[in-house]
C-alpha atoms as a PDB file:
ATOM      1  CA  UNK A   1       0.000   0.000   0.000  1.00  0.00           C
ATOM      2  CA  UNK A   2       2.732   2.261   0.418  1.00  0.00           C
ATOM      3  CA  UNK A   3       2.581   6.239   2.346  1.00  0.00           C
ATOM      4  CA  UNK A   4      -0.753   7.257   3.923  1.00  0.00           C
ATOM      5  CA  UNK A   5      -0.748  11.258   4.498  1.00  0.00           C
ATOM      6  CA  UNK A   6      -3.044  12.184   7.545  1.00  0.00           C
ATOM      7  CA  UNK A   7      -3.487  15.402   9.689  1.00  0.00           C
ATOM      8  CA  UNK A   8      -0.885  15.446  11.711  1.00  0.00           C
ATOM      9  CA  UNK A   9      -2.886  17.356  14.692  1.00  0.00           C
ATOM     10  CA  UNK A  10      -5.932  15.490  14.397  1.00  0.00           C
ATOM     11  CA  UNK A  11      -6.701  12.448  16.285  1.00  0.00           C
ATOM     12  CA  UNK A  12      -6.971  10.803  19.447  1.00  0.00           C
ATOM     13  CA  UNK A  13      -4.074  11.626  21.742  1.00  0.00           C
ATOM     14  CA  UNK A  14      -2.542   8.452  22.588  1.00  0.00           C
ATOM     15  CA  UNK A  15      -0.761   9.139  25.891  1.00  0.00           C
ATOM     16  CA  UNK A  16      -1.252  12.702  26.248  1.00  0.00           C
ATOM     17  CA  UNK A  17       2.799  13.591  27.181  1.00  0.00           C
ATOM     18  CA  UNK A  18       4.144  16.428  26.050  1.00  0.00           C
ATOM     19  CA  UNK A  19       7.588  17.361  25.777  1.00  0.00           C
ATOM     20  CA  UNK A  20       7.837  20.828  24.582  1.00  0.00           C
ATOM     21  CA  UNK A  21       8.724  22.439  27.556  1.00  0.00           C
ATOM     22  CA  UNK A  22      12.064  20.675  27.382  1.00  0.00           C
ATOM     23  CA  UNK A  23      14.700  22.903  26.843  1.00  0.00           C
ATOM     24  CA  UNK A  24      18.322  20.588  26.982  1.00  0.00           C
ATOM     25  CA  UNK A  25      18.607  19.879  23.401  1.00  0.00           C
ATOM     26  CA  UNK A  26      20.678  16.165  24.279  1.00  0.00           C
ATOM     27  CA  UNK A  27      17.734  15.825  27.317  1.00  0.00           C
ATOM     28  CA  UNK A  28      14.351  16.783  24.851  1.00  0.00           C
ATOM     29  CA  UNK A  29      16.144  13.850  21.849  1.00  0.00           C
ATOM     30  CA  UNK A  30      15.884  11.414  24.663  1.00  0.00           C
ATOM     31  CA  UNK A  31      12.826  12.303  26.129  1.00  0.00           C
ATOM     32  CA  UNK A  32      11.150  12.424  22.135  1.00  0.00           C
ATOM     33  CA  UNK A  33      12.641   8.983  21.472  1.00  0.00           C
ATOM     34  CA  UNK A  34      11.265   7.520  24.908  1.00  0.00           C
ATOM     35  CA  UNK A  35       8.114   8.878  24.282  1.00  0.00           C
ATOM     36  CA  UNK A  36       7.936   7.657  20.100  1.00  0.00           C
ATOM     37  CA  UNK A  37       8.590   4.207  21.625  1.00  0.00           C
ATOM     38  CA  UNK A  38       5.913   4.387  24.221  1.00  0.00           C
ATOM     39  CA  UNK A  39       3.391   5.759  21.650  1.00  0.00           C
ATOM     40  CA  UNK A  40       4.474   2.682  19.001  1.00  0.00           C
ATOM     41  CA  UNK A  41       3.876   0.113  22.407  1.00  0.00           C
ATOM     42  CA  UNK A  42       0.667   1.875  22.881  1.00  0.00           C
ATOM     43  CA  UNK A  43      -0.612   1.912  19.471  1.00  0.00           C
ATOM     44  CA  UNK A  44       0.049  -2.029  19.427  1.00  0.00           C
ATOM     45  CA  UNK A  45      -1.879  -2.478  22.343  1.00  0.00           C
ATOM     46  CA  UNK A  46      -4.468  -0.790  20.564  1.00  0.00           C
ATOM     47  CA  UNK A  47      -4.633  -2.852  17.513  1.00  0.00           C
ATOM     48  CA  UNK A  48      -4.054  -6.070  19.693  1.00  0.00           C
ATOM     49  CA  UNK A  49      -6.482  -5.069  22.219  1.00  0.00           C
ATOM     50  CA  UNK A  50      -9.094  -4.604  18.839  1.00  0.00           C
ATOM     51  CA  UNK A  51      -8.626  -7.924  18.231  1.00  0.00           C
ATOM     52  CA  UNK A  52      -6.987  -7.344  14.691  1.00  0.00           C
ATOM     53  CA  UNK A  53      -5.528 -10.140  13.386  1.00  0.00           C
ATOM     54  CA  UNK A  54      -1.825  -8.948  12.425  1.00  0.00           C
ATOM     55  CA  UNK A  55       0.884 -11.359  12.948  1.00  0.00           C
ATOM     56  CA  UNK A  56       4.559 -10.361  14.436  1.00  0.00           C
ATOM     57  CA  UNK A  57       3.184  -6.589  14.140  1.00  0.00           C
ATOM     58  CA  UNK A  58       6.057  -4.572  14.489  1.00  0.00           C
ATOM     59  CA  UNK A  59       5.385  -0.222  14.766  1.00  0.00           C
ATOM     60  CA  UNK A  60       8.210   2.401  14.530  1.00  0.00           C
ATOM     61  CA  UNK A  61       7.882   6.017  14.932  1.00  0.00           C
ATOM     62  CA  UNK A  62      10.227   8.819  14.013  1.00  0.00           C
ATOM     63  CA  UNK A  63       8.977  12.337  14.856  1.00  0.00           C
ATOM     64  CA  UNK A  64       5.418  12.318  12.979  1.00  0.00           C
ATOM     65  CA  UNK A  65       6.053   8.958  10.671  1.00  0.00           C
ATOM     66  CA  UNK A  66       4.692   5.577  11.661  1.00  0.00           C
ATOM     67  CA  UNK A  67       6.298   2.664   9.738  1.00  0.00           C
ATOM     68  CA  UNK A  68       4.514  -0.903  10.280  1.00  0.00           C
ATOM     69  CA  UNK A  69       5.242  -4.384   9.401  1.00  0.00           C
ATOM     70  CA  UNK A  70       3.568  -7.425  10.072  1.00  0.00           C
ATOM     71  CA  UNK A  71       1.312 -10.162   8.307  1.00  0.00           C
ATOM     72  CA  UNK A  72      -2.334  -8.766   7.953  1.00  0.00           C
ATOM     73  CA  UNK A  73      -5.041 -11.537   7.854  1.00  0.00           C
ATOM     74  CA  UNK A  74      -6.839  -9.699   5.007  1.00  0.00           C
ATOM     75  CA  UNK A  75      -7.008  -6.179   3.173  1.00  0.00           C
ATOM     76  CA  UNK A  76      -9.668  -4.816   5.396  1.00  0.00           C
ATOM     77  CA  UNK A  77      -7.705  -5.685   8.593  1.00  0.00           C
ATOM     78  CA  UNK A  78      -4.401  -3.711   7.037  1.00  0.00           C
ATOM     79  CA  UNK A  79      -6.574  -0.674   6.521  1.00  0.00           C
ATOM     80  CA  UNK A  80      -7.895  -0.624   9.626  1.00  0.00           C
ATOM     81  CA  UNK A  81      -4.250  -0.657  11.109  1.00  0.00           C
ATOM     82  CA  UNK A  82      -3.103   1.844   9.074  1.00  0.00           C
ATOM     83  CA  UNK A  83      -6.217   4.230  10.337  1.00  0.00           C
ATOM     84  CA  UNK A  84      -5.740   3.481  13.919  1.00  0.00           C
ATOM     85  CA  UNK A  85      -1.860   4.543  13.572  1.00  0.00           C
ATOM     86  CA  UNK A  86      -2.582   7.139  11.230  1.00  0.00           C
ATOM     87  CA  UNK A  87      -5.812   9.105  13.222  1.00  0.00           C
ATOM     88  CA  UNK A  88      -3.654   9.536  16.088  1.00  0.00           C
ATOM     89  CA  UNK A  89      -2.716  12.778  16.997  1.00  0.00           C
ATOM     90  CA  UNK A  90       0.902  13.516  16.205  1.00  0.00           C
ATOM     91  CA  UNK A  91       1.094  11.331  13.170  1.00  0.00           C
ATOM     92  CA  UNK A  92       0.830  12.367   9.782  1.00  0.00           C
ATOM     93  CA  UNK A  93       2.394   9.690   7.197  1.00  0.00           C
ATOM     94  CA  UNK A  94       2.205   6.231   8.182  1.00  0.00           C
ATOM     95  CA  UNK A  95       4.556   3.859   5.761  1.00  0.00           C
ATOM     96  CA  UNK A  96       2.295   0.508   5.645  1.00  0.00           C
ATOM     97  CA  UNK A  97       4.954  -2.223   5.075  1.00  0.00           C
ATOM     98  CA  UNK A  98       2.270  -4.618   5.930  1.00  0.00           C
ATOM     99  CA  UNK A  99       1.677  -8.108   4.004  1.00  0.00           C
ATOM    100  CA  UNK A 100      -1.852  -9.570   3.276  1.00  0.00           C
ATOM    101  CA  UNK A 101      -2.891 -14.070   4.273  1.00  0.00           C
ATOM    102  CA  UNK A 102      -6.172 -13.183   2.423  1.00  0.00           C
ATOM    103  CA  UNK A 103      -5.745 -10.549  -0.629  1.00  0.00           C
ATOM    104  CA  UNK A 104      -8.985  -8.837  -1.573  1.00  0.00           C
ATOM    105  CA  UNK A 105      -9.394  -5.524  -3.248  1.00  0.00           C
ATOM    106  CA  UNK A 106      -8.214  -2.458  -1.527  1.00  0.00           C
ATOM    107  CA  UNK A 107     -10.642   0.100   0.017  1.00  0.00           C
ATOM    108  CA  UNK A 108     -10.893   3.970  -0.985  1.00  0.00           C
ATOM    109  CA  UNK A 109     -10.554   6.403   1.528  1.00  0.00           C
ATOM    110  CA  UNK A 110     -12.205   9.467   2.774  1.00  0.00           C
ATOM    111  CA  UNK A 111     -10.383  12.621   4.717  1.00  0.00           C
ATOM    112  CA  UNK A 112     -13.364  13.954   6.863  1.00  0.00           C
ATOM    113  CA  UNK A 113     -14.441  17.751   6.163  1.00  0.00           C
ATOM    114  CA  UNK A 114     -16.404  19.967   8.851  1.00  0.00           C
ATOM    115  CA  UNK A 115     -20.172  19.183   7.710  1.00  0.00           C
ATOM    116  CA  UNK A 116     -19.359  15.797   6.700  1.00  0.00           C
ATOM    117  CA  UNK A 117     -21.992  12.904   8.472  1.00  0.00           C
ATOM    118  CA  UNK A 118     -21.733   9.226   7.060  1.00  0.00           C
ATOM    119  CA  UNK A 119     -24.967   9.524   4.935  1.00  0.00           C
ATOM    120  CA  UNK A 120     -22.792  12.862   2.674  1.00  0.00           C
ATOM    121  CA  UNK A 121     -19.922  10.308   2.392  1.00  0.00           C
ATOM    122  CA  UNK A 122     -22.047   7.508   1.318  1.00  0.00           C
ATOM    123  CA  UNK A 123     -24.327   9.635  -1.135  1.00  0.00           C
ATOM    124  CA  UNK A 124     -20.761  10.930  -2.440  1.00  0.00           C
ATOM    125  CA  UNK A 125     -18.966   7.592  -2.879  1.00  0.00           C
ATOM    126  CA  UNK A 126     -22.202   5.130  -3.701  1.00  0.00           C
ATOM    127  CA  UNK A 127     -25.233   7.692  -4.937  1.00  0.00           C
ATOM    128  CA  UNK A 128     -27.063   6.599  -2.047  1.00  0.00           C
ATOM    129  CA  UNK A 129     -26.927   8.029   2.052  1.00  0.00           C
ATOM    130  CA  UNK A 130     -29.002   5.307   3.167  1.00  0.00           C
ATOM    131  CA  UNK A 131     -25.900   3.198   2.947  1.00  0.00           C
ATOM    132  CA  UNK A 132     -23.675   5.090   5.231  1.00  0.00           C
ATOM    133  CA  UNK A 133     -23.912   1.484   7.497  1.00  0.00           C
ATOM    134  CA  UNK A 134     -21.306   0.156   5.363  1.00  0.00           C
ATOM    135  CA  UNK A 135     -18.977   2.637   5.706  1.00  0.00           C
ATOM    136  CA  UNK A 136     -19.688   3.148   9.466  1.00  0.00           C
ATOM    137  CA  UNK A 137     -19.426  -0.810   9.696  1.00  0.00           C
ATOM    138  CA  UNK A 138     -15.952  -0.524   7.589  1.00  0.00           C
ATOM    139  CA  UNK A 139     -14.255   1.813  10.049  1.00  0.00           C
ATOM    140  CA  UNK A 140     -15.152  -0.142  13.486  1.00  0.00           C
ATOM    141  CA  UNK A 141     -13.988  -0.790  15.480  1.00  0.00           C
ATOM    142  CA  UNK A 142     -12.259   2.928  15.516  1.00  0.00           C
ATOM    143  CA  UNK A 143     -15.883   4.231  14.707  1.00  0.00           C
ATOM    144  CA  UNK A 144     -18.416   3.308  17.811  1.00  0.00           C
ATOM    145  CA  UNK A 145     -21.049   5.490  16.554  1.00  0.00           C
ATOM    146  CA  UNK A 146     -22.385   6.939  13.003  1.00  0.00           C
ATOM    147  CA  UNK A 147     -22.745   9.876  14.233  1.00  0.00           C
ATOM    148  CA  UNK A 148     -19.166  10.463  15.535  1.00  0.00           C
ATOM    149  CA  UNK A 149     -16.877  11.844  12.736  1.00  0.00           C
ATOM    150  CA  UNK A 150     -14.216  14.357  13.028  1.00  0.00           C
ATOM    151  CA  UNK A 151     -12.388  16.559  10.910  1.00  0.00           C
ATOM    152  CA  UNK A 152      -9.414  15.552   9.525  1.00  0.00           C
ATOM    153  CA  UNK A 153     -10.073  11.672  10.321  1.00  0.00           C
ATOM    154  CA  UNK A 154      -9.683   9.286   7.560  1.00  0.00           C
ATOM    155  CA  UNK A 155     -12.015   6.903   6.966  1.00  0.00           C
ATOM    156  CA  UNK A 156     -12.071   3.753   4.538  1.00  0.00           C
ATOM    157  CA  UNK A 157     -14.760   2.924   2.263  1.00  0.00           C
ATOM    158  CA  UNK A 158     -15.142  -0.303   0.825  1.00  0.00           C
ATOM    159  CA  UNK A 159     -16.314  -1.517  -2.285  1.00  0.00           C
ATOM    160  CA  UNK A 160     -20.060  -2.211  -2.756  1.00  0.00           C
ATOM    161  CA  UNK A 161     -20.275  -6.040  -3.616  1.00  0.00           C
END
């Protein structure tokens, strides 16, 4: 799949540290590399704790790019760990070096405006906003309610069988 460009200020905040009030140069390199390891161990819990099936899932983060690896069950399971990584706050590429057990074809994705609901995205992408389910259904577990879309999130939506 390749680089994934997200906003790098939108998102959840995965552990809420921040550093910038470090002034020691030598001190505020180690205190940015402690805390891009504790935010890759974090954002594995995440996926694990998701119950996304990704085997030896590996995450590296270098200022504001994620890099995974790992072995993906399917295509829908990669997206969704690229979205996870990608729609938290402080990231804004994430390099998917991920492989796929079960190929299928690849989702298109949606960067979230201000006014956007699920029905606008659906109506946009498939004609019809009574089908924003399937987008809603695509994006979970991250999304655990229709309704509750922000700015600046990316979202995946699938292809209508």
């Amino acid at each position: 799949m390749g680089f994934f460009s997200f906003i790098k200020n939108a998102g959840a905040t995965v552990l809420g540290i921040d550093i910038t009030e470090v002034e020691d140069a030598e001190e505020r390199a180690a205190a940015e590399l402690k805390l891009e390891k504790a935010v890759a161990k974090k954002l594995k819990e995440t996926i694990i704790d998701l119950h996304l099936q990704v085997e030896n899932l590996n995450i590296f983060i270098d200022e504001d790019i994620a890099m995974v690896k790992g072995l993906a069950y399917d295509q829908a399971t990669k997206e969704k760990v690229v979205l996870i990584i990608g729609n938290s706050k402080g990231i804004a590429i994430v390099d998917d070096q991920m492989t796929v057990e079960c190929a299928g074809p690849e989702a298109q994705f949606h960067t979230v405006i201000n006014g956007n609901t699920l029905g606008k995205i659906a109506k946009e992408f498939y004609g019809d906003a009574t089908k924003y389910p399937v987008i809603f259904e695509a994006n979970k577990p991250m999304l655990t309610d229709p309704d509750t879309i922000y700015p600046g999130q990316l979202l995946r939506i699938p292809i209508l069988d």
